[in-house]
N, C-alpha and C. Protein backbone atom coordinates (compact mmCIF):
# COMPACT_ATOMS: atom_id res chain seq x y z
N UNK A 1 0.85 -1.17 0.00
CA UNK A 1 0.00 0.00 0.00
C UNK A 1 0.90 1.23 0.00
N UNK A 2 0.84 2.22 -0.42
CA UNK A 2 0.93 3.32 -0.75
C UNK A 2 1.15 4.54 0.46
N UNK A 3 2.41 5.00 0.82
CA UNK A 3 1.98 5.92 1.77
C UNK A 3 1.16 7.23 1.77
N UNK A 4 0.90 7.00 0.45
CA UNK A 4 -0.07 8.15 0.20
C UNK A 4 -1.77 8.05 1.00
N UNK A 5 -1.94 6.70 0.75
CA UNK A 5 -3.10 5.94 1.17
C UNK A 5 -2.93 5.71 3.08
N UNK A 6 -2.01 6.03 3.37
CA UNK A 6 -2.05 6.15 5.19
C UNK A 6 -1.69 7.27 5.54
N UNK A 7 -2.59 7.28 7.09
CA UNK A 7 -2.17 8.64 7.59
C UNK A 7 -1.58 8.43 8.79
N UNK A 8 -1.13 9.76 9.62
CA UNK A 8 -0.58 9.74 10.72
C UNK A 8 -1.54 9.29 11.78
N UNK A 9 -1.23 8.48 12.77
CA UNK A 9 -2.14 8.28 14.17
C UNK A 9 -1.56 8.34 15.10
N UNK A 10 -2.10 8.35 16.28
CA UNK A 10 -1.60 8.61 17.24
C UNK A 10 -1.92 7.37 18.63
N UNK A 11 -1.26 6.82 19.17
CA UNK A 11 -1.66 5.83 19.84
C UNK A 11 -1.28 5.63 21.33
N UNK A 12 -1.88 5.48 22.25
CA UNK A 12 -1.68 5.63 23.51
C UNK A 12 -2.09 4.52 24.34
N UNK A 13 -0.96 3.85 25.04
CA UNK A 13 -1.20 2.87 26.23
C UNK A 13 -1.15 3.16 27.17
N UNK A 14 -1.94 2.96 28.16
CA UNK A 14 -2.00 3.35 29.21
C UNK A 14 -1.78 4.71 29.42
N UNK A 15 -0.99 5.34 30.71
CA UNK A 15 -0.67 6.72 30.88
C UNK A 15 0.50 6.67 30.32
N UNK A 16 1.64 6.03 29.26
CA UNK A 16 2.45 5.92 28.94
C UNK A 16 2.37 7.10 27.38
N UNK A 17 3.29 7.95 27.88
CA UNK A 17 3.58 9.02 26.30
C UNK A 17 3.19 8.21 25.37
N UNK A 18 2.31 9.09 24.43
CA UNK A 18 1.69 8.86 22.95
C UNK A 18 2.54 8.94 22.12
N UNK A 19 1.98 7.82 21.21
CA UNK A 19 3.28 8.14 20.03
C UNK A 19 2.95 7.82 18.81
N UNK A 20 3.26 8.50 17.47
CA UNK A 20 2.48 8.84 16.26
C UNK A 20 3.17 7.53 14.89
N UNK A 21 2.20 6.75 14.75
CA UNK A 21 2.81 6.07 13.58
C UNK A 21 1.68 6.30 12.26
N UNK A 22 2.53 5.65 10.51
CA UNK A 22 1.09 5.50 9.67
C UNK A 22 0.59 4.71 9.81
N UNK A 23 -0.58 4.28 9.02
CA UNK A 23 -1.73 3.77 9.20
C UNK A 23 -2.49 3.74 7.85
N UNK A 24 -3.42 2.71 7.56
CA UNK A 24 -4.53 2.66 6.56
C UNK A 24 -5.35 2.32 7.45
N UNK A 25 -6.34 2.40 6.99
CA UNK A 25 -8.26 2.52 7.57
C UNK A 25 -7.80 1.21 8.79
N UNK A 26 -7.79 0.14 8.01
CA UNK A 26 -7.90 -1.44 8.05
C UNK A 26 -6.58 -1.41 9.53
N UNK A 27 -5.30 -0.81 9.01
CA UNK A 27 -4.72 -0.80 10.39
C UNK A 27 -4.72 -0.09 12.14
N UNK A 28 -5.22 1.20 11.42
CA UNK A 28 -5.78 1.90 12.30
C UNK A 28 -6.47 1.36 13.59
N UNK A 29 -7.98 0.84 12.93
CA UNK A 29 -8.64 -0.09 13.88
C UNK A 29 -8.02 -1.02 14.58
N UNK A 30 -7.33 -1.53 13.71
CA UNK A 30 -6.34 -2.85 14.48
C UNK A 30 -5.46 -2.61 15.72
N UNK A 31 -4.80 -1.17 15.33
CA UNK A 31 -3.49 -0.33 16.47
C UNK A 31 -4.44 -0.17 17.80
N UNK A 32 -5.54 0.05 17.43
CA UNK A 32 -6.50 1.41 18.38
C UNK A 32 -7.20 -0.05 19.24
N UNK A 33 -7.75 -0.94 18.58
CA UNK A 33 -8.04 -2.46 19.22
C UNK A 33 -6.82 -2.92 20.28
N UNK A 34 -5.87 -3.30 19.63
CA UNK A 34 -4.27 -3.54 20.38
C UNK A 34 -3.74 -2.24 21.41
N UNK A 35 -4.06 -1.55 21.10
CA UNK A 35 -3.81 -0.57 22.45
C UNK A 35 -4.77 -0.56 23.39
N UNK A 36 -5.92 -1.03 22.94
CA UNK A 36 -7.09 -1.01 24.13
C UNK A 36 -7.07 -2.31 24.58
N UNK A 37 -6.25 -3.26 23.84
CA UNK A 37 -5.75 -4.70 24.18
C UNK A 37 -5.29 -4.53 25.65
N UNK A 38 -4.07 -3.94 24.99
CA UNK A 38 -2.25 -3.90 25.95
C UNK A 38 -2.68 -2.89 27.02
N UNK A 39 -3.35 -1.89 27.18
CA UNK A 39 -3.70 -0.97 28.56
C UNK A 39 -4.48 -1.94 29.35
N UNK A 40 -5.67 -2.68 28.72
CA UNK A 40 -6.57 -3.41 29.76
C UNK A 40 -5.39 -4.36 30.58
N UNK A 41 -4.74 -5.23 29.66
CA UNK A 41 -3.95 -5.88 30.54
C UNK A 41 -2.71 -5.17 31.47
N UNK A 42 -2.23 -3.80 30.74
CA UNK A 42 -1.35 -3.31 31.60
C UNK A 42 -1.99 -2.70 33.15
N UNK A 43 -3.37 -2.39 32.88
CA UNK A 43 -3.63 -1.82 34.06
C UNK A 43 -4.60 -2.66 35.05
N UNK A 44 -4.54 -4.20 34.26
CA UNK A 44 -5.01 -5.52 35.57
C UNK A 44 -3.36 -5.36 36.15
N UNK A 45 -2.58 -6.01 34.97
CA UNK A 45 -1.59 -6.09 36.26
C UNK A 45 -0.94 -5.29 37.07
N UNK A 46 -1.18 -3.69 37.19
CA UNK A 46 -1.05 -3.53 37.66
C UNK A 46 -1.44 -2.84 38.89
N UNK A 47 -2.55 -3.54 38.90
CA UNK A 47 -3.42 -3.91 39.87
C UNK A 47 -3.27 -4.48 40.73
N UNK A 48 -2.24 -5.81 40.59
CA UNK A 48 -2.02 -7.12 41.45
C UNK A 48 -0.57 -6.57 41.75
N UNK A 49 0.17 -6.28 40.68
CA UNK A 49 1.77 -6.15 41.08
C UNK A 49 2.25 -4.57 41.36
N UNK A 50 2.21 -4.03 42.66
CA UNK A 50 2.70 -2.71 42.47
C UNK A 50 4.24 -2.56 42.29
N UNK A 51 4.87 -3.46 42.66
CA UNK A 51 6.53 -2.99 43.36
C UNK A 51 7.11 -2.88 41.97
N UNK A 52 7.15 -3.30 40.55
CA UNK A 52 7.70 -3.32 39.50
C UNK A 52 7.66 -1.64 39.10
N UNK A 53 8.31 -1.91 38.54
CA UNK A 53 8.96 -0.14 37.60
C UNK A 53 7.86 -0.56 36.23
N UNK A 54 7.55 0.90 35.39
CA UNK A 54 6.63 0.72 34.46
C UNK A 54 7.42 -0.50 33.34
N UNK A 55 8.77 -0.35 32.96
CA UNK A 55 9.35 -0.91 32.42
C UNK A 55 9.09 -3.06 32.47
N UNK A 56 9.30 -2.83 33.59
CA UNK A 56 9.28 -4.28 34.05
C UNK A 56 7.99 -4.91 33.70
N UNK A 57 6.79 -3.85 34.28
CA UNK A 57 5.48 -4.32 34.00
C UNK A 57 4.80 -4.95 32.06
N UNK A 58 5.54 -3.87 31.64
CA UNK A 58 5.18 -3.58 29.67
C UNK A 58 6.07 -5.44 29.83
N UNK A 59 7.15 -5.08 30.13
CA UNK A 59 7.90 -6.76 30.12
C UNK A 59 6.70 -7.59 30.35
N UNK A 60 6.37 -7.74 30.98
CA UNK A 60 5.61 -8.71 31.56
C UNK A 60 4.15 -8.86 30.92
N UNK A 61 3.86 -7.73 30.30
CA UNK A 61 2.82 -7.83 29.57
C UNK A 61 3.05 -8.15 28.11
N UNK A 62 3.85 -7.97 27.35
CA UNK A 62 4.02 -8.66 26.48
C UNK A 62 4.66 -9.77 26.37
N UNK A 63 4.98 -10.33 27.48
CA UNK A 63 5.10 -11.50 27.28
C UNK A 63 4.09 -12.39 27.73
N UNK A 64 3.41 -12.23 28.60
CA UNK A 64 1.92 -12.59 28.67
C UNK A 64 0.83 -12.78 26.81
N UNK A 65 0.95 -11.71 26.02
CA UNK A 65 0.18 -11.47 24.91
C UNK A 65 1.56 -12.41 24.39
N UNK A 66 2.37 -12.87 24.02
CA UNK A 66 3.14 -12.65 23.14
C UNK A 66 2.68 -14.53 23.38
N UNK A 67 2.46 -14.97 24.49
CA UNK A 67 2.26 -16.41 24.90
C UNK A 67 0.84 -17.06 24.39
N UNK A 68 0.10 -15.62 24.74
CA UNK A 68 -1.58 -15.99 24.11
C UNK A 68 -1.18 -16.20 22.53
N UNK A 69 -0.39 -15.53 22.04
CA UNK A 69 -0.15 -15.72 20.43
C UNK A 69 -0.07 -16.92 20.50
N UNK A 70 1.04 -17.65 20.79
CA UNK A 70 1.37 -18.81 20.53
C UNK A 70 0.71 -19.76 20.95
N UNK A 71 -0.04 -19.64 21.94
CA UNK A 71 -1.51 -20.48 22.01
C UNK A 71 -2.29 -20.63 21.09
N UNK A 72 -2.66 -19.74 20.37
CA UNK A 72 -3.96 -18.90 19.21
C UNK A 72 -2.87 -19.70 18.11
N UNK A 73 -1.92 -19.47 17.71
CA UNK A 73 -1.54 -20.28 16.50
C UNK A 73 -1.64 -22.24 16.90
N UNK A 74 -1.37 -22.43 18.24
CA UNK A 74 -1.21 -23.89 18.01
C UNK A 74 -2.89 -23.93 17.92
N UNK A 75 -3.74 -23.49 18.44
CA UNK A 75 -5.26 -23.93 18.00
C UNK A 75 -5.47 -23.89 16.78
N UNK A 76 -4.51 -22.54 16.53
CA UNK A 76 -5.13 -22.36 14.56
C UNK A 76 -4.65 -23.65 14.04
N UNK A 77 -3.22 -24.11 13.96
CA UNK A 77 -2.60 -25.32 13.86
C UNK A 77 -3.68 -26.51 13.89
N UNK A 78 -4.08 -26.88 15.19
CA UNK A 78 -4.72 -27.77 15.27
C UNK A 78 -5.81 -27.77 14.78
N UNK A 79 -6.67 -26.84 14.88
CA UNK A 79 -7.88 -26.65 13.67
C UNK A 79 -8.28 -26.80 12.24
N UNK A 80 -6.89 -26.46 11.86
CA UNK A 80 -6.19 -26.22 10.52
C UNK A 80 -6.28 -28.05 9.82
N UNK A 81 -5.48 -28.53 10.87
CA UNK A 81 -4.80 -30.17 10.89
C UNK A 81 -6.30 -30.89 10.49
N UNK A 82 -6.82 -30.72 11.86
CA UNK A 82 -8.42 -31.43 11.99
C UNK A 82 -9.37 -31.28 10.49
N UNK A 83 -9.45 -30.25 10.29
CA UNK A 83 -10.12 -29.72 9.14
C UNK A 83 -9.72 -30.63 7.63
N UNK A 84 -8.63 -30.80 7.66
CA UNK A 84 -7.61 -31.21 6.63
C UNK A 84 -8.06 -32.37 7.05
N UNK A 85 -8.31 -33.22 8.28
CA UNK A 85 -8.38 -34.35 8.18
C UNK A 85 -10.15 -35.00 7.94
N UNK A 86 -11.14 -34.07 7.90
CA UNK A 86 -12.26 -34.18 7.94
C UNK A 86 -12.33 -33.87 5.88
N UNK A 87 -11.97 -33.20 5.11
CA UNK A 87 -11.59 -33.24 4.31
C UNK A 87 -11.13 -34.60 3.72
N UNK A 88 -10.01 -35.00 4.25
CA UNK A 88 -9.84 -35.95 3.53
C UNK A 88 -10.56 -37.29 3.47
N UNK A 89 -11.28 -37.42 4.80
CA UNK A 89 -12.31 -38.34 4.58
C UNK A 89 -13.36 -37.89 3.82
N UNK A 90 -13.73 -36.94 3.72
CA UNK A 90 -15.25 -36.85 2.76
C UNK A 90 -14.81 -36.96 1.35
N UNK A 91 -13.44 -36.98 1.21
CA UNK A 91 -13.20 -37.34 -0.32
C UNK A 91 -13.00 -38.35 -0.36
N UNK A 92 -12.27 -39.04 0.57
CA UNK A 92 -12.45 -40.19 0.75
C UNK A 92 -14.01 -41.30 0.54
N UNK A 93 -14.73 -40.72 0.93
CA UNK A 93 -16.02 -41.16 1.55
C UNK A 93 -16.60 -40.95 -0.37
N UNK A 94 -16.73 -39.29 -0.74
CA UNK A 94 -17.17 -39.35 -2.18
C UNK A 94 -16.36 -40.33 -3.13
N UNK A 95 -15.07 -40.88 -3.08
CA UNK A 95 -14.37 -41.32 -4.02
C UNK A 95 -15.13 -43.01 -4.22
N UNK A 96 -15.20 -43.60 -3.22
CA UNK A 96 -15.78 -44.26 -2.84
C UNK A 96 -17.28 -45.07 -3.47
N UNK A 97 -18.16 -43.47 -3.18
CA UNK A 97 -19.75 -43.16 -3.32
C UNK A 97 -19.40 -43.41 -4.89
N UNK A 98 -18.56 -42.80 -5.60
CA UNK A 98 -18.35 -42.86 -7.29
C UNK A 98 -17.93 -43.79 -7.60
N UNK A 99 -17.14 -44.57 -7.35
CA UNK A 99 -16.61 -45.61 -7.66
C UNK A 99 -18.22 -47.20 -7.21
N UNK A 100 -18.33 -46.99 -6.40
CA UNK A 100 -19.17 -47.86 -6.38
C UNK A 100 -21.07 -47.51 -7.10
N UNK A 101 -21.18 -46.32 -7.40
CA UNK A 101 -22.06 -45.29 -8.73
C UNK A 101 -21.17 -45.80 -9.81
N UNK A 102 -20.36 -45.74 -10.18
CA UNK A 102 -20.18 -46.13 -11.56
C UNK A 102 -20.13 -47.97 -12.04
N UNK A 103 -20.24 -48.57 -11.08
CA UNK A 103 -19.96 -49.86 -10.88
C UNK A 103 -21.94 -50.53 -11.11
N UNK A 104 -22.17 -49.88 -10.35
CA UNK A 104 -24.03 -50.28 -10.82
C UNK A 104 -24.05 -49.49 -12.11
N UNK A 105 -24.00 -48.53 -12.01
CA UNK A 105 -24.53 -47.73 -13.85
C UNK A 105 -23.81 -48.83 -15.20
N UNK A 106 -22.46 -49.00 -14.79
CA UNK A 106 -21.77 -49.79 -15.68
C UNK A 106 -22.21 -51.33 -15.48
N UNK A 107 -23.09 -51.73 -14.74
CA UNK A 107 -23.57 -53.14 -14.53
C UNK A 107 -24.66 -53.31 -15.24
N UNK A 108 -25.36 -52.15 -15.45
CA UNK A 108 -26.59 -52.18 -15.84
C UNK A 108 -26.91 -52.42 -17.94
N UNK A 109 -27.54 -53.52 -17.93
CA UNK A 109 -26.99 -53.98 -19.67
C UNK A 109 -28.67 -53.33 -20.17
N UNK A 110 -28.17 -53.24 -21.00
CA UNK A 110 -29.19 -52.22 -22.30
C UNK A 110 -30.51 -52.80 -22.27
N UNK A 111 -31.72 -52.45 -21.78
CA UNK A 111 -32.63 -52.67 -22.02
C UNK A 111 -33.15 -53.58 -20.55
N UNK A 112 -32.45 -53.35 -19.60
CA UNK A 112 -32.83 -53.66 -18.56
C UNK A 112 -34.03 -52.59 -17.22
C-alpha cells in the first residue's frame, strides 16, 4: 500500500507518552483495538503487582500477549490439521460413493 493511502495516528497505552505512527483505515482499527488490548492488561496487572517499575510491568505484559499468540496459533494449527483431516475423509467417503455409482450404472446392460 501506498503511503499516500495512510495517515498519521496517534496511539496511547495506558498513561504511557503517545506516540504517532502510519496507518490505513484497516490498520488503524487494528493499532487502536491492540492498544485497548495492551492498557486493559497493563492496568489488571497492575493492579495485582505494584513494586515493578513501568518498564518491568510492559515486560511482563508482552510476554503474557506474546504467549496468548502462541496459544492462538497452536489452535489455529490444530484446527487447521483437523479440518484437513475431515476433508480428507469426505473425499475419501465421495471417491468411494463414485466408484461404487459407476460400478451399478456400468452393470446395468441395455434394455434392462
Amino acid at each position: 500500500m501506498a503511503d499516500n493511502d495512510r495517515r498519521k495516528i496517534t496511539i496511547r497505552i495506558a498513561d504511557l507518552p503517545a506516540y504517532s505512527l502510519l496507518a490505513d483505515e484497516q490498520e488503524e482499527e487494528e493499532y487502536r483495538l491492540a492498544a485497548k488490548e495492551v492498557t486493559s492488561y497493563l492496568n489488571a496487572y497492575r493492579g495485582r503487582v505494584k513494586s515493578l517499575d513501568k518498564e518491568q510491568q510492559i515486560s511482563i505484559v508482552a510476554l503474557t500477549m506474546a504467549r496468548r499468540s502462541f496459544q492462538y496459533q497452536r489452535l489455529y494449527e490444530a484446527l487447521a490439521a483437523e479440518r484437513e483431516a475431515v476433508q480428507k475423509e469426505q473425499r475419501d467417503v465421495l471417491t468411494d460413493f463414485e466408484q461404487k455409482l459407476d460400478k451399478i450404472l456400468l452393470d446395468i446392460e441395455p434394455g434392462d
